[in-house]
C-alpha atoms as a PDB file:
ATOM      1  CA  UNK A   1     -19.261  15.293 -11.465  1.00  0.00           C
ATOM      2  CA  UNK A   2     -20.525  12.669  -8.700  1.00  0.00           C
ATOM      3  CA  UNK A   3     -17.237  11.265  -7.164  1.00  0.00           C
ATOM      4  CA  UNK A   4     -16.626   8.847  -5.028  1.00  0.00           C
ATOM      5  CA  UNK A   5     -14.179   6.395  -3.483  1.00  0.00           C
ATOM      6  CA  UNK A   6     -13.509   3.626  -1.741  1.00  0.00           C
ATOM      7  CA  UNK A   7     -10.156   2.638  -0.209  1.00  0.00           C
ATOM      8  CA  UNK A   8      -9.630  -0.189   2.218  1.00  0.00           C
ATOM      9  CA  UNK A   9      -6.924   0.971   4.497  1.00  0.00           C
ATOM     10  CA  UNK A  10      -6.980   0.100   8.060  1.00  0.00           C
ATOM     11  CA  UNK A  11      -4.100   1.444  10.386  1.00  0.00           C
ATOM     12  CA  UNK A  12      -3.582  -2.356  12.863  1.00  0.00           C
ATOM     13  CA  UNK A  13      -1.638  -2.534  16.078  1.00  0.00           C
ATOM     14  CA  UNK A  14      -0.865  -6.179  15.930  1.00  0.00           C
ATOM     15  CA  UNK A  15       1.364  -8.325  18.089  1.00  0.00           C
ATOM     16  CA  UNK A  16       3.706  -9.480  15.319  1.00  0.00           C
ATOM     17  CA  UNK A  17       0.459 -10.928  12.803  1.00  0.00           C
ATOM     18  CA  UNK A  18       0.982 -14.166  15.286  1.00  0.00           C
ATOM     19  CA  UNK A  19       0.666 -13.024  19.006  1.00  0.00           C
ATOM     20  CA  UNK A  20      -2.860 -11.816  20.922  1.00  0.00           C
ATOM     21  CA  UNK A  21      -5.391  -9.239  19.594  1.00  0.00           C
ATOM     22  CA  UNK A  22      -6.866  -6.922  21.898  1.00  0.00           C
ATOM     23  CA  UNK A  23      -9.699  -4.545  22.156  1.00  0.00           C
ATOM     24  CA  UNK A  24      -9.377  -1.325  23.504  1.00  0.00           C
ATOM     25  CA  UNK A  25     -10.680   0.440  27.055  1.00  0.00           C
ATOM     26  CA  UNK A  26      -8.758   3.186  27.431  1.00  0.00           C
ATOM     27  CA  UNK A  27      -6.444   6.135  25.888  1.00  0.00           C
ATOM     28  CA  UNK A  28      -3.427   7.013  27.337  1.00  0.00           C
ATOM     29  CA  UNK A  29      -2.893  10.497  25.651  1.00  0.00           C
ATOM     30  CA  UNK A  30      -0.049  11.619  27.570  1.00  0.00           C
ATOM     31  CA  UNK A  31       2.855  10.460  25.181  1.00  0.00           C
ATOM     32  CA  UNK A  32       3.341   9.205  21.160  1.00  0.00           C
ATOM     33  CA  UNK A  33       3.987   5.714  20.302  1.00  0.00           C
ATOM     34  CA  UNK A  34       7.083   5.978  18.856  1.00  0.00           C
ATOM     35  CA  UNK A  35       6.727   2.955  16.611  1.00  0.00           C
ATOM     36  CA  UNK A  36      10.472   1.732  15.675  1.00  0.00           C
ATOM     37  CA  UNK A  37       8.776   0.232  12.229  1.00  0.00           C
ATOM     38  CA  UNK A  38       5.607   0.066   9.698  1.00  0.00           C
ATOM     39  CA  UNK A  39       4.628  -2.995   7.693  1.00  0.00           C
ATOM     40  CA  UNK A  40       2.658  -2.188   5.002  1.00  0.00           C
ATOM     41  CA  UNK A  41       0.372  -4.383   2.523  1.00  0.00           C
ATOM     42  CA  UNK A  42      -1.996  -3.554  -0.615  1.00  0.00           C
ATOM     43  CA  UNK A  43      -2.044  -2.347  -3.782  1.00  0.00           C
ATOM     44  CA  UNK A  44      -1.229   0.598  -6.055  1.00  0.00           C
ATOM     45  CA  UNK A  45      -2.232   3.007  -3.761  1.00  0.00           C
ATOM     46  CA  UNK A  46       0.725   2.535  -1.650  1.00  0.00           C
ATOM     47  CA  UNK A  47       3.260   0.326  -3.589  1.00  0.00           C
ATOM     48  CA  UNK A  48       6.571   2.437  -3.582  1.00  0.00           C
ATOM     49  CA  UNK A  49       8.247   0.279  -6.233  1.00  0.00           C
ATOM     50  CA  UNK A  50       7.372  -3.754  -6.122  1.00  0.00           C
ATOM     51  CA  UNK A  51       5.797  -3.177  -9.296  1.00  0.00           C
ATOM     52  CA  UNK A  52       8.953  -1.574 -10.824  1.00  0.00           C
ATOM     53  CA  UNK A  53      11.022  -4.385  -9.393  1.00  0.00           C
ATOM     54  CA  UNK A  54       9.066  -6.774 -10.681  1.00  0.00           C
ATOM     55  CA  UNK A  55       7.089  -6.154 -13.856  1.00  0.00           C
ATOM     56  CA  UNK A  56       8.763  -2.657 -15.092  1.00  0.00           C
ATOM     57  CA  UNK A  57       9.408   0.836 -14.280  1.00  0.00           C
ATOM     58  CA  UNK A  58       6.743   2.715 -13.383  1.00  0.00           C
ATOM     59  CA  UNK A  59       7.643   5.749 -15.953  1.00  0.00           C
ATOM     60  CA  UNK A  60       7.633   9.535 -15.369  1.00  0.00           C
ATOM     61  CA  UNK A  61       5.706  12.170 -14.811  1.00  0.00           C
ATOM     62  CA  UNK A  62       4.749   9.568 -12.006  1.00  0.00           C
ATOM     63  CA  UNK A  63       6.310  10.586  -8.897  1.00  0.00           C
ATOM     64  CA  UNK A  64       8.262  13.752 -10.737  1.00  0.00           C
ATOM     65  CA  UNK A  65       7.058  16.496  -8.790  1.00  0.00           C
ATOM     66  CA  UNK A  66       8.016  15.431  -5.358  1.00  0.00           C
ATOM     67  CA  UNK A  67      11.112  12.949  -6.109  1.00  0.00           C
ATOM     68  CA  UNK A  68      12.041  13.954  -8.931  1.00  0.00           C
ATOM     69  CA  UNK A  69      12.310  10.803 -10.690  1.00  0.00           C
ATOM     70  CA  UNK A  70       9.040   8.352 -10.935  1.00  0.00           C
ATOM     71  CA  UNK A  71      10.396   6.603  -7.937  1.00  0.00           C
ATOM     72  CA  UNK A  72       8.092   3.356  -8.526  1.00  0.00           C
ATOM     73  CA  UNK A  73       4.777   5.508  -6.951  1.00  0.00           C
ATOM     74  CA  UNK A  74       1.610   6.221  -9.131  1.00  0.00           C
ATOM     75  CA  UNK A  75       0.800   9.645  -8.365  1.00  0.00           C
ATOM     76  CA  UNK A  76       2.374  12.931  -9.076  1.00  0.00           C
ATOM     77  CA  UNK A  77       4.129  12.813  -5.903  1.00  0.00           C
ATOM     78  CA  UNK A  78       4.181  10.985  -2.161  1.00  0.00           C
ATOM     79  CA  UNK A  79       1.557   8.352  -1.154  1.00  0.00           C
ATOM     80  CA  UNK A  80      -0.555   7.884   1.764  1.00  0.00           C
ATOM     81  CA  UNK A  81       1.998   5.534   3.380  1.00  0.00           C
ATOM     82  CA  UNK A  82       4.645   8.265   2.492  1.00  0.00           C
ATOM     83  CA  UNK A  83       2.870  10.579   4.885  1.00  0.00           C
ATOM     84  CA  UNK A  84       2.264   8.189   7.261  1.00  0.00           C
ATOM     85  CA  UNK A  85       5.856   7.624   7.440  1.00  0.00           C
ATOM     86  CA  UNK A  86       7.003  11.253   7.399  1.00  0.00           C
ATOM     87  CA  UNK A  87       4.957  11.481  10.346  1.00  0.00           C
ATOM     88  CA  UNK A  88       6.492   8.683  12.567  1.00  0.00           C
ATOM     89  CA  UNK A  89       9.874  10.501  11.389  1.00  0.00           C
ATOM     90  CA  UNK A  90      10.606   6.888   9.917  1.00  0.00           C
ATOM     91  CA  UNK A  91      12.527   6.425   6.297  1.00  0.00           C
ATOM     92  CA  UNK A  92      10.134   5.725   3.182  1.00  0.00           C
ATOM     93  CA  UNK A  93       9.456   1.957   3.087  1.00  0.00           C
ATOM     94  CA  UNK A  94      11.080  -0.127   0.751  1.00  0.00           C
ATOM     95  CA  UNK A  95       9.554  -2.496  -1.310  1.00  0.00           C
ATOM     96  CA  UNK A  96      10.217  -6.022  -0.186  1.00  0.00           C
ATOM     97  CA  UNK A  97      10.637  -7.040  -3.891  1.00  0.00           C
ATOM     98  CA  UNK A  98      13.357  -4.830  -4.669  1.00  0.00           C
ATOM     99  CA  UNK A  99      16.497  -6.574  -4.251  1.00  0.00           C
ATOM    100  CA  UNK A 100      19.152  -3.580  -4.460  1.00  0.00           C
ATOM    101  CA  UNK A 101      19.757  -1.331  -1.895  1.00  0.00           C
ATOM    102  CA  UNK A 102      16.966  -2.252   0.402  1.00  0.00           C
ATOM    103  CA  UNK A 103      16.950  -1.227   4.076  1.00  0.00           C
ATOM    104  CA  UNK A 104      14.193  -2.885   6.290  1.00  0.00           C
ATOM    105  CA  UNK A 105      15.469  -1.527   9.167  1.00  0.00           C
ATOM    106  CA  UNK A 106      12.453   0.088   9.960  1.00  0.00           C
ATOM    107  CA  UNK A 107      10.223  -1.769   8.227  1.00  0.00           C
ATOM    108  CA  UNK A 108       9.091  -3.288   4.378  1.00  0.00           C
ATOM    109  CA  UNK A 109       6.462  -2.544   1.936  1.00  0.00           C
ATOM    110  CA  UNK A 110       4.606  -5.888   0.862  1.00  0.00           C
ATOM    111  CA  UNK A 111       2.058  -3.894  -1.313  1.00  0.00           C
ATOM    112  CA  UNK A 112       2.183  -4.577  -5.235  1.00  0.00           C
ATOM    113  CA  UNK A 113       0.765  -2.740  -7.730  1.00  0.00           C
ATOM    114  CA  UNK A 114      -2.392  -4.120  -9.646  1.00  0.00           C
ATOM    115  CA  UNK A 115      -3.310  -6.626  -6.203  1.00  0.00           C
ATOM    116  CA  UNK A 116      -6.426  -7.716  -4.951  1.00  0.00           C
ATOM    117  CA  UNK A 117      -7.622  -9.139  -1.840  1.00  0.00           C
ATOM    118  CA  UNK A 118      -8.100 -12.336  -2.959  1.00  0.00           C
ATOM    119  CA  UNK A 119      -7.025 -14.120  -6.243  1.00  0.00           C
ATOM    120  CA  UNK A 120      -9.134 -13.879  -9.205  1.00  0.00           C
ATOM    121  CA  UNK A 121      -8.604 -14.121 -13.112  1.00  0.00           C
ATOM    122  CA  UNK A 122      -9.185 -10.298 -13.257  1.00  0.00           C
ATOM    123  CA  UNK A 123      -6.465  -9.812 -10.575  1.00  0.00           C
ATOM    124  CA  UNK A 124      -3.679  -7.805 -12.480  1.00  0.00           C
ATOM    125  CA  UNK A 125      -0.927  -8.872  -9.992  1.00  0.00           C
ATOM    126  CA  UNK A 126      -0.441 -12.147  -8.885  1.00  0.00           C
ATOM    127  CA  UNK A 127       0.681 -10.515  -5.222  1.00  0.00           C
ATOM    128  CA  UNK A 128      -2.547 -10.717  -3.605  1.00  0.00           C
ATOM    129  CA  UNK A 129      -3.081 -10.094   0.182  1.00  0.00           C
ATOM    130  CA  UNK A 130      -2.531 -13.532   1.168  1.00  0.00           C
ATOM    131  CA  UNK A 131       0.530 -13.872  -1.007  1.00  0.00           C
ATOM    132  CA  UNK A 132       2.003 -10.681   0.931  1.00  0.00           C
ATOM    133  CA  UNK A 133       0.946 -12.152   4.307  1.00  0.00           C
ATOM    134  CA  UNK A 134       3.173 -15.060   3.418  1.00  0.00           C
ATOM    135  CA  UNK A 135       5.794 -12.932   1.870  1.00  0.00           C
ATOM    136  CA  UNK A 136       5.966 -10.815   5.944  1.00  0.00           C
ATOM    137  CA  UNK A 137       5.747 -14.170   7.360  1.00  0.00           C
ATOM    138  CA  UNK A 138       8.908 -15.357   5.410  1.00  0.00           C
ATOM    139  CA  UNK A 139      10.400 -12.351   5.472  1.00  0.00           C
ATOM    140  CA  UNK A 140       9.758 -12.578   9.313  1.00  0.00           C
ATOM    141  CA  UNK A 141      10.769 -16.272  10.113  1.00  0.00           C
ATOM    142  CA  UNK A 142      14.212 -15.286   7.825  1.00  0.00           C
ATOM    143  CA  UNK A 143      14.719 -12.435   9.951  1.00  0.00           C
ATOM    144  CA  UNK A 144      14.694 -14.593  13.444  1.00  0.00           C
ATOM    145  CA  UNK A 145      16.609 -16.941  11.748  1.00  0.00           C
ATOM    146  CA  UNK A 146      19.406 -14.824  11.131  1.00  0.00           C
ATOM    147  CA  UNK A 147      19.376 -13.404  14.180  1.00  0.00           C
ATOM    148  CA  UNK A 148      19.887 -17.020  15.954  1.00  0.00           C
ATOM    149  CA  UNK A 149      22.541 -18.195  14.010  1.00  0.00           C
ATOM    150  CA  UNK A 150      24.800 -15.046  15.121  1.00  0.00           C
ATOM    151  CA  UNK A 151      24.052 -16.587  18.627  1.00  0.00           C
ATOM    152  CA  UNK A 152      22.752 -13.274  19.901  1.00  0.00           C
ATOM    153  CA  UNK A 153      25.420 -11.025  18.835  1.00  0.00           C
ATOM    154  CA  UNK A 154      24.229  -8.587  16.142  1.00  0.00           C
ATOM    155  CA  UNK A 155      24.338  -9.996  12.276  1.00  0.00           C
ATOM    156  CA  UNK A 156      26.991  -7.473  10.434  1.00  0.00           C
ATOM    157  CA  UNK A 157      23.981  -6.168   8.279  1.00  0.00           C
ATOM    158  CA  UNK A 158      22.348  -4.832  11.163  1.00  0.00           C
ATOM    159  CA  UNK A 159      21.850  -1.141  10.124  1.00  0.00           C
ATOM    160  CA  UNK A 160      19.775  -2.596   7.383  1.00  0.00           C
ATOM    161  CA  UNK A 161      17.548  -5.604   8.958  1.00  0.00           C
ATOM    162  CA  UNK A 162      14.577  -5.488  10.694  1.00  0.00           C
ATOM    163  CA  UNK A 163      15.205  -6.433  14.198  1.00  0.00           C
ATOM    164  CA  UNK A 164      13.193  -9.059  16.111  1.00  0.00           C
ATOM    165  CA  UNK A 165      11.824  -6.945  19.000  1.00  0.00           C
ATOM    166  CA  UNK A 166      10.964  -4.166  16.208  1.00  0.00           C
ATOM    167  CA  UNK A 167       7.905  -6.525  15.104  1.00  0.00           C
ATOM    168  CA  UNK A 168       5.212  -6.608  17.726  1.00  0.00           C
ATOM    169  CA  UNK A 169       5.846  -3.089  18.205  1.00  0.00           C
ATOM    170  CA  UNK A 170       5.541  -2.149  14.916  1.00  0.00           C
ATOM    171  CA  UNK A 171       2.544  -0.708  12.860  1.00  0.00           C
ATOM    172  CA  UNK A 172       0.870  -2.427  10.174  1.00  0.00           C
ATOM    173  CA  UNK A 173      -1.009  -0.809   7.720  1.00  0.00           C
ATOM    174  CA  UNK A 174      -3.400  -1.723   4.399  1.00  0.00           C
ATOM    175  CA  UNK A 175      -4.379   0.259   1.806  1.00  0.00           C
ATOM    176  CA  UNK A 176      -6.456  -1.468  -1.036  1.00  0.00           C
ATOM    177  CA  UNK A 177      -8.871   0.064  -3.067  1.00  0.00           C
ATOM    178  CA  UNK A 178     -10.568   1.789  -5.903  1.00  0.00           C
ATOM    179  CA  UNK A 179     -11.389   5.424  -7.212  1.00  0.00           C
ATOM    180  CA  UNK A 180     -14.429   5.978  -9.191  1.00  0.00           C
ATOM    181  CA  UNK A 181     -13.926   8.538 -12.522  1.00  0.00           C
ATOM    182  CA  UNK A 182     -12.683  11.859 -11.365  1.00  0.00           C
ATOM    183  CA  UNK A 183     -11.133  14.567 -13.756  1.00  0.00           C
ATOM    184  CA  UNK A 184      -7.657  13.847 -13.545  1.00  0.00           C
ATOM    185  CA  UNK A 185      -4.356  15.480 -14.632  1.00  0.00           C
ATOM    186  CA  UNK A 186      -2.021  12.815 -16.851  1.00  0.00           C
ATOM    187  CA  UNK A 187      -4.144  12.069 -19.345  1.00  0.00           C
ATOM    188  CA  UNK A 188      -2.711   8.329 -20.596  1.00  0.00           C
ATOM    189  CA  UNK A 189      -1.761   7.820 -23.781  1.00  0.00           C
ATOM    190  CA  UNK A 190      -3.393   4.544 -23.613  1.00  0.00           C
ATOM    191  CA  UNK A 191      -6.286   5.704 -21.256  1.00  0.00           C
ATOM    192  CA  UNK A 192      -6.945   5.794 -17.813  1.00  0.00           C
ATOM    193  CA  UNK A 193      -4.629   4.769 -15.292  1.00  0.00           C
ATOM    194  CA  UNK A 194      -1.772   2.520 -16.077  1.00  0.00           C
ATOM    195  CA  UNK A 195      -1.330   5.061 -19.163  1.00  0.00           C
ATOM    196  CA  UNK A 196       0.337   7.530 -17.426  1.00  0.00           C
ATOM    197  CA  UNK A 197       3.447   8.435 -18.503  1.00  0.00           C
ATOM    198  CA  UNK A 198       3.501   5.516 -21.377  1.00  0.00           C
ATOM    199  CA  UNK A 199       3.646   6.299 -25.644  1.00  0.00           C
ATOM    200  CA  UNK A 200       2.608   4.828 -27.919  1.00  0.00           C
ATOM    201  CA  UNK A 201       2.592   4.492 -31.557  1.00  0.00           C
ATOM    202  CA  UNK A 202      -0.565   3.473 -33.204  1.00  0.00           C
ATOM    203  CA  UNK A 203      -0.280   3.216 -37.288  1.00  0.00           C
ATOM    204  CA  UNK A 204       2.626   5.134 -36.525  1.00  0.00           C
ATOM    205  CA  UNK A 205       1.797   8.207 -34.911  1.00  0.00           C
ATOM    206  CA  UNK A 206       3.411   8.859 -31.338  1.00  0.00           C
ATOM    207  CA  UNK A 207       1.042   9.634 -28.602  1.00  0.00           C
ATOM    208  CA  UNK A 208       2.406  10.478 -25.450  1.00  0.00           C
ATOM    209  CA  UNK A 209       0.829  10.675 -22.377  1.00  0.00           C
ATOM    210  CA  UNK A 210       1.110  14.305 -20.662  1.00  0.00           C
ATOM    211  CA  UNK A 211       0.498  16.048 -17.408  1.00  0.00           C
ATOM    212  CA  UNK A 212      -1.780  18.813 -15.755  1.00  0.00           C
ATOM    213  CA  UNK A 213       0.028  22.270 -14.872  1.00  0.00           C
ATOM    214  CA  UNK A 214      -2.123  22.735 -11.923  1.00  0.00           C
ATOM    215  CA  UNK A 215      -1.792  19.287 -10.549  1.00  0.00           C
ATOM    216  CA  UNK A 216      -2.503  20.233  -6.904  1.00  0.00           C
ATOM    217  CA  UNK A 217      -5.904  21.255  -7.927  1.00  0.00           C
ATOM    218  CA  UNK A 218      -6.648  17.534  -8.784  1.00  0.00           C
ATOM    219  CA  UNK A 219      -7.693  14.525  -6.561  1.00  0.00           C
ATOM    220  CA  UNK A 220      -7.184  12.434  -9.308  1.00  0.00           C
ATOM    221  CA  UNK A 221      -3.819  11.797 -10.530  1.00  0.00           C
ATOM    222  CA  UNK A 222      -4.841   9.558 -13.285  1.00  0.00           C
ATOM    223  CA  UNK A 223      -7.681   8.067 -12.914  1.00  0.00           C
ATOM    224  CA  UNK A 224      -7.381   5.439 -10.425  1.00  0.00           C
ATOM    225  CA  UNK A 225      -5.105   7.130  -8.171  1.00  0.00           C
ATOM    226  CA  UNK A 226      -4.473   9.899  -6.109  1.00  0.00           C
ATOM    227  CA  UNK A 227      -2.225  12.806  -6.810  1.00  0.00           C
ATOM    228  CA  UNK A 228       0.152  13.695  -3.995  1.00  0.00           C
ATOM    229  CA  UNK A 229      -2.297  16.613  -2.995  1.00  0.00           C
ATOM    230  CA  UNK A 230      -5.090  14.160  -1.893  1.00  0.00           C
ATOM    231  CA  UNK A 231      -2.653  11.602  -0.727  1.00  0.00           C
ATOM    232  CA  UNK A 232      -1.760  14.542   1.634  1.00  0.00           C
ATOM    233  CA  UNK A 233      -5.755  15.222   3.179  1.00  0.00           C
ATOM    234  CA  UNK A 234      -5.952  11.430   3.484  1.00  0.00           C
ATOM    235  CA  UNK A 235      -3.460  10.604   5.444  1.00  0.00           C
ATOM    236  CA  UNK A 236      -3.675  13.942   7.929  1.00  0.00           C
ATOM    237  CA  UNK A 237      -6.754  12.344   8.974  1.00  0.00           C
ATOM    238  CA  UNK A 238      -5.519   9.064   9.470  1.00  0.00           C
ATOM    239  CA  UNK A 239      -3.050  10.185  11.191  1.00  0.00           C
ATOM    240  CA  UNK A 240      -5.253  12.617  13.372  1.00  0.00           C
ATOM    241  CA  UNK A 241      -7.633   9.715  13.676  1.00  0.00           C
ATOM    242  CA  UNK A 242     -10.742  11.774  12.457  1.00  0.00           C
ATOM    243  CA  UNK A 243     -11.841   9.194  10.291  1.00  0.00           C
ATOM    244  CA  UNK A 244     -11.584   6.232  12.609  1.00  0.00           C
ATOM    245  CA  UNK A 245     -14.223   4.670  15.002  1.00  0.00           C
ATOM    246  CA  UNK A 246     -14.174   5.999  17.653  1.00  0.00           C
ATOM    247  CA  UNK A 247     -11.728   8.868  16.530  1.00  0.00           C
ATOM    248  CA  UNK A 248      -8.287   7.163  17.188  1.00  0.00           C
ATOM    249  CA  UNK A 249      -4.597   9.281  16.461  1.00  0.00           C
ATOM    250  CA  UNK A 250      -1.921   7.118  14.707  1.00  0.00           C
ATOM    251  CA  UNK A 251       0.605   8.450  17.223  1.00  0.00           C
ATOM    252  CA  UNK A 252      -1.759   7.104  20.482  1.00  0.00           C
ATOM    253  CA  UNK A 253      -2.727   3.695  18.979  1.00  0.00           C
ATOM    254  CA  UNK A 254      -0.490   1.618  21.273  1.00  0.00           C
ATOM    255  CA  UNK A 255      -1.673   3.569  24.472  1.00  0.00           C
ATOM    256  CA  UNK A 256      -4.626   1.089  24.729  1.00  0.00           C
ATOM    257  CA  UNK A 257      -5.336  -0.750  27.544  1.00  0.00           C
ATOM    258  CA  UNK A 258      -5.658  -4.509  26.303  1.00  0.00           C
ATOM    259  CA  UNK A 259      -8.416  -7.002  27.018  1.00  0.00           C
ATOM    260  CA  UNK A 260      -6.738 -10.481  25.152  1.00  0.00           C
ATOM    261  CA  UNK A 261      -9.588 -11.959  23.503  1.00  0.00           C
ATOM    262  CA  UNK A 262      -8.490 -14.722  21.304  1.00  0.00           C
ATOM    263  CA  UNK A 263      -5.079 -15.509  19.235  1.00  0.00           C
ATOM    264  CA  UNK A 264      -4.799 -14.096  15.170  1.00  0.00           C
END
């Protein structure tokens, strides 16, 4: 079958989303960024629960394989942003709409399941990009404003809030997209996709939606996303920087020398 697929996901260096952008001259390959945080914004491709907190739980056998539990992801497993993280040896992100037991301390995920780029009446989610821009820039502003009001000492919550010098070193990361029809291993009760994992009862008969056995032979999980296997291929070579132009490693991203040309 002719596949293909198209996924908007662009790895930024940006001075806090409100200081100078730069372009780059030169590498310096001799040592890793480090960054202390990641900022991430899309859709279902790399939301790690804001759809659970805010709609519903995404339902198993989403996310069973790796976590055990559906853990808000749709895939069988981790996400691109999962890897990315693992790879920065930073915590998984957690979504900035889940209220309980969220830790930004090295960052939030703004990215909703269902989102598009821009608002439109076929937009599933109402958390488009520019809502989530405003959501970081609140979440941002609140952040500083915290901070001040402890007159420079450190708030008591500070093992779990992002701190202020955190966010122009920080990477920030999209991934919005779309994958044309693949075979794909959990076949939806209700059809492609969202499906996964759901029942149903039509005139009365159950239908459950069920799983591959040999899910790391697929690239589609369901559909419209990608199981943990292809999640995996992606983001090695984002993170190697073979699929950037010119080639550009994750880890060497803020070794750029930095011509200001203009304010965001």
């Amino acid at each position: 079958m002719a596949t293909s697929k198209f996924t908007f996901f662009i790895i930024l260096f940006l001075l806090g989303l409100t200081e100078k952008s730069s372009t780059a001259s030169r590498i310096n390959s001799r040592k890793s960024c480090n960054f202390p945080a990641v900022y991430n914004f899309g859709d279902s491709n790399s939301d790690t629960g804001a759809i659970s907190a805010a709609i519903g739980e995404v339902p198993p056998p989403n996310g069973v394989a790796f976590f055990g539990r559906s853990a808000g992801r749709h895939s069988d497993g981790r996400l691109i942003i999962d890897f990315i993280t693992e790879n920065l040896t930073l915590p998984y992100l957690t979504p900035y709409l889940d209220s309980v037991g969220a830790n930004y301390r090295h960052g939030a995920n703004f990215a909703t399941g269902g989102s598009c780029i821009r608002p439109t009446v076929a937009c599933f989610s109402q958390f488009h990009i520019g809502t989530q821009v405003s959501q970081f820039i609140h979440f941002k502003t609140r952040t500083l404003s915290l901070y001040n009001q402890t007159n420079g000492k450190t708030p008591f919550c500070k093992g779990v809030l992002a701190r202020p010098k955190d966010f122009s070193k920080a990477l920030y990361t999209f991934d919005i997209g779309f994958v044309d029809p693949f075979d794909y291993c959990c076949v939806g009760a209700v059809g492609r996709g969202m499906g996964c994992g759901k029942t149903i009862f039509p005139n009365g008969t159950e239908l459950y939606s069920s799983s591959c056995q040999n899910r790391k032979n697929f690239i589609s999980w369901d559909g419209i996303h990608y199981s943990e296997t292809a999640n995996m291929l992606v983001a090695n070579r984002i993170l190697d920087g073979s699929i950037s132009n010119p080639p550009l490693p994750t880890q060497k991203a803020c070794k750029l020398t930095k011509n200001v040309v203009g304010k965001v």
